[in-house]
Protein backbone atom coordinates (compact mmCIF):
# COMPACT_ATOMS: atom_id res chain seq x y z
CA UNK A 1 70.31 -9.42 117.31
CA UNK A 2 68.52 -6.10 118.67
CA UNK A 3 70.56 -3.56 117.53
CA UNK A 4 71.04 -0.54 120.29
CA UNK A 5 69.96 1.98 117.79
CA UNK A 6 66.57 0.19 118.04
CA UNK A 7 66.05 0.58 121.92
CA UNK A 8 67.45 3.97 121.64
CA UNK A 9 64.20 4.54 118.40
CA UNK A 10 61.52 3.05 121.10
CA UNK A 11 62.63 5.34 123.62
CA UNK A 12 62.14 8.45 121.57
CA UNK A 13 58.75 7.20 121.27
CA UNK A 14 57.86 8.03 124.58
CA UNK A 15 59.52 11.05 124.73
CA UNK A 16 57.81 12.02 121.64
CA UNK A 17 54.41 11.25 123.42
CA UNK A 18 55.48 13.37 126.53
CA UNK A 19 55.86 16.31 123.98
CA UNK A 20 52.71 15.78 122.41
CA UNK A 21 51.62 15.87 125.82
CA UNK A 22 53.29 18.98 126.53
CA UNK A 23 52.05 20.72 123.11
CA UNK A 24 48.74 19.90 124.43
CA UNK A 25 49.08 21.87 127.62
CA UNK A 26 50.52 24.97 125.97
CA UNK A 27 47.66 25.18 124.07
CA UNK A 28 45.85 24.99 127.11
CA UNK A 29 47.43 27.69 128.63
CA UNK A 30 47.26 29.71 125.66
CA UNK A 31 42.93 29.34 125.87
CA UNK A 32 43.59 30.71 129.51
CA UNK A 33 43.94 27.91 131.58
CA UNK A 34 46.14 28.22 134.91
CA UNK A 35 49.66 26.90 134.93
CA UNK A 36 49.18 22.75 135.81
CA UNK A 37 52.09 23.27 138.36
CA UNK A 38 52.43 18.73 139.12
CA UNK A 39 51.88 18.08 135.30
CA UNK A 40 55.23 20.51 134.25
CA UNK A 41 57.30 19.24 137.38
CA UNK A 42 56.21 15.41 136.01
CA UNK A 43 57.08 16.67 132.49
CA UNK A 44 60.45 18.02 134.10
CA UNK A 45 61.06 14.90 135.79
CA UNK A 46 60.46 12.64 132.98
CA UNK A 47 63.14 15.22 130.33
CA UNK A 48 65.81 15.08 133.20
CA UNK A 49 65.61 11.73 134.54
CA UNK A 50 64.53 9.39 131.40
CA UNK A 51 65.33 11.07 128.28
CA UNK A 52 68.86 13.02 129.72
CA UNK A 53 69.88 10.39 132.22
CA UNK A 54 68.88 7.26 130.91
CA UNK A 55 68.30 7.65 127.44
CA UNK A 56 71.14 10.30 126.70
CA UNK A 57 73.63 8.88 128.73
CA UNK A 58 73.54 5.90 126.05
CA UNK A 59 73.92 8.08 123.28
CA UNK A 60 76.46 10.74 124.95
CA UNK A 61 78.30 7.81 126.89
CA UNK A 62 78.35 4.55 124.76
CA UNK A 63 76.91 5.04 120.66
CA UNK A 64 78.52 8.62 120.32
CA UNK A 65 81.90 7.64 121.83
CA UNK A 66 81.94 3.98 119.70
CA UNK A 67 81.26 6.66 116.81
CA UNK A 68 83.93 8.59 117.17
CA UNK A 69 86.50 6.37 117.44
CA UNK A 70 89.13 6.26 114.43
CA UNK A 71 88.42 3.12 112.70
CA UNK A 72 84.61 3.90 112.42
CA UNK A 73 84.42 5.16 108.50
CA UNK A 74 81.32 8.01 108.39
CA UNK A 75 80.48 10.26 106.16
CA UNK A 76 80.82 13.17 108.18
CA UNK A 77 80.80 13.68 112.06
CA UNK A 78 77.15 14.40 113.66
CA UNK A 79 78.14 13.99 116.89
CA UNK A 80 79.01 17.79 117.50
CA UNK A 81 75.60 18.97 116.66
CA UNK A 82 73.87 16.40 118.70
CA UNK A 83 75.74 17.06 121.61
CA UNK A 84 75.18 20.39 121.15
CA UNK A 85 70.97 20.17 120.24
CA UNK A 86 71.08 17.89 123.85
CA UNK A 87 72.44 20.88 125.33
CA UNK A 88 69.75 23.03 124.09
CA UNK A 89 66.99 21.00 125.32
CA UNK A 90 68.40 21.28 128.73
CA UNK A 91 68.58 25.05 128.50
CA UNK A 92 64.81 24.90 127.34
CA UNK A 93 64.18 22.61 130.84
CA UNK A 94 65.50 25.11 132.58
CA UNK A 95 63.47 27.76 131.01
CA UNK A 96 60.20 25.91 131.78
CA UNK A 97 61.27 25.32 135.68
CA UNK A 98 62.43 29.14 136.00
CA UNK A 99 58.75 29.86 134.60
CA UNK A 100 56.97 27.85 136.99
CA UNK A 101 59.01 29.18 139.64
CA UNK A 102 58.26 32.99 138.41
CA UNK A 103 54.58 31.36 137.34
CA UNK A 104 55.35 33.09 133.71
CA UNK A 105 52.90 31.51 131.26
CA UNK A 106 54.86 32.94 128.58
CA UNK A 107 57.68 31.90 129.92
CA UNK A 108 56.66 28.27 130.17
CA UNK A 109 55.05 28.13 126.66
CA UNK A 110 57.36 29.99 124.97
CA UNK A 111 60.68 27.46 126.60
CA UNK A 112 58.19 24.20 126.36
CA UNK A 113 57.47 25.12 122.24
CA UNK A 114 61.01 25.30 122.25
CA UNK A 115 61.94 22.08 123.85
CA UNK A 116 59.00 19.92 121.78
CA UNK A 117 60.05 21.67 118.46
CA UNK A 118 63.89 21.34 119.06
CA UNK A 119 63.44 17.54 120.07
CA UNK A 120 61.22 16.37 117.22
CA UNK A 121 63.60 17.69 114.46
CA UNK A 122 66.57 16.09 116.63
CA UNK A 123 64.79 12.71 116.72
CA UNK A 124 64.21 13.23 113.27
CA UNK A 125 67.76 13.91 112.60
CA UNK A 126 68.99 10.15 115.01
CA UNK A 127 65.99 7.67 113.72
CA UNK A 128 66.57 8.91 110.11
CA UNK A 129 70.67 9.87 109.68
CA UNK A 130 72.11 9.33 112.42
CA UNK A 131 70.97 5.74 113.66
CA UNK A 132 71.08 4.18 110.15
CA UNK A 133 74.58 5.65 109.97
CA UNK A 134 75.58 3.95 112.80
CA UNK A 135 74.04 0.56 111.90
CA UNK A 136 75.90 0.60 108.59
CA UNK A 137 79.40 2.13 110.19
CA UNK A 138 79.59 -0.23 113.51
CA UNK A 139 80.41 -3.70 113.24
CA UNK A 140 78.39 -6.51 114.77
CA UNK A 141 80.59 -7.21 117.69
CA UNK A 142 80.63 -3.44 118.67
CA UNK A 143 76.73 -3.35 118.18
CA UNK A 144 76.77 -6.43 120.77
CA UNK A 145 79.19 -5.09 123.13
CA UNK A 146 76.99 -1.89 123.33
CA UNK A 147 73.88 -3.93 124.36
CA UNK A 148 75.94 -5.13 127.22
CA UNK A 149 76.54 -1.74 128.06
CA UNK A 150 73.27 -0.44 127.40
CA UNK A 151 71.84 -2.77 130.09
CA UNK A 152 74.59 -2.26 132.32
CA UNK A 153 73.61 1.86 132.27
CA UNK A 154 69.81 0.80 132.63
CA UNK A 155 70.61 -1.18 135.91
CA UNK A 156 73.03 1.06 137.44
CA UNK A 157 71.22 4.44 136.52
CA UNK A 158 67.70 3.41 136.52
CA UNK A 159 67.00 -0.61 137.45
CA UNK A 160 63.76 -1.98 136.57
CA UNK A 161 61.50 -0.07 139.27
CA UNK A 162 62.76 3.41 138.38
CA UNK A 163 62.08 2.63 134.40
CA UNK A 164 58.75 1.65 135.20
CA UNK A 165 57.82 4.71 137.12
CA UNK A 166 59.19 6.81 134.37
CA UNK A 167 56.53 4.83 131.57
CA UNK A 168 53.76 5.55 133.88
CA UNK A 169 54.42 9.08 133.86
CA UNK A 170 54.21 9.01 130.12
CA UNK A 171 51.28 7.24 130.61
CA UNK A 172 49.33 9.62 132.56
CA UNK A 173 50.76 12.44 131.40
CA UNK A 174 49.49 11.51 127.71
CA UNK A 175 45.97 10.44 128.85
């Protein structure tokens, strides 16, 4: 079985490539290049739409409610601070879109740093604590029954169209 920490590891791969991506272009605009208005409202696109909507709305909705419930055993309780670090990155989204609205530079850099550095420590935190956690706290059956809902949140969010546009942009975004 596939456990649904797994798809939830692949997908921070491509986010993680969209922020490599978007390290790349603030060093861009720190050598003086203009403000790449269509590659920050892709980059926007892609935060809100695949890693908030589709790939936080597992976490948020299905893994971080099964891991709260009373007869999961952890060690201590994550959940707070990851809800809260999601939070963050969405007040660093905002950030970058009020920049390119003002067309701030600084403003954009200094909110897109923030985003990238904020999100690799926090999938450093899930694929290393938080995700083996849950594989050793969640029984079988629950791992299974989140699957079901996993795919159920990918067709009624998403579907397979909008999940393929969303890998292209991290596609040409990161080439």
């Amino acid at each position: 079985m596939k456990k649904p920490t797994k798809i939830l590891s692949e997908e921070h791969k491509n986010i993680l490539s969209v922020i490599d991506a978007l390290n790349k272009e603030c060093g861009a605009l720190k050598s003086g290049e203009d403000l790449n208005i269509d590659f920050f409202e892709k980059t926007i696109d892609f935060i809100r739409n695949y890693a908030d909507k589709f790939h936080h709305a597992k976490e948020e909705d299905i893994l971080f409610i099964e891991l709260g419930k009373d007869s999961v055993q952890l060690p201590c309780n994550p959940i707070p601070q990851m809800l809260h670090e999601h939070n963050l990155g969405r007040q660093f989204v905002k950030g970058i879109e009020e920049g390119l609205i003002e067309k701030n530079k600084e403003k954009v850099i200094e909110n897109a740093e923030g985003y990238g550095q904020l999100l690799r420590e926090h999938i450093y935190k899930e694929d290393s604590i938080l995700y083996p956690m849950a594989d050793e706290a969640l029984t079988e059956s629950v791992q299974e029954l989140m699957l079901i809902k996993f795919e159920e949140v990918e067709n009624k969010k998403f579907g397979s169209a909008v999940k393929k546009k969303y890998l292209l942009i991290v596609e040409e975004l990161t080439n």
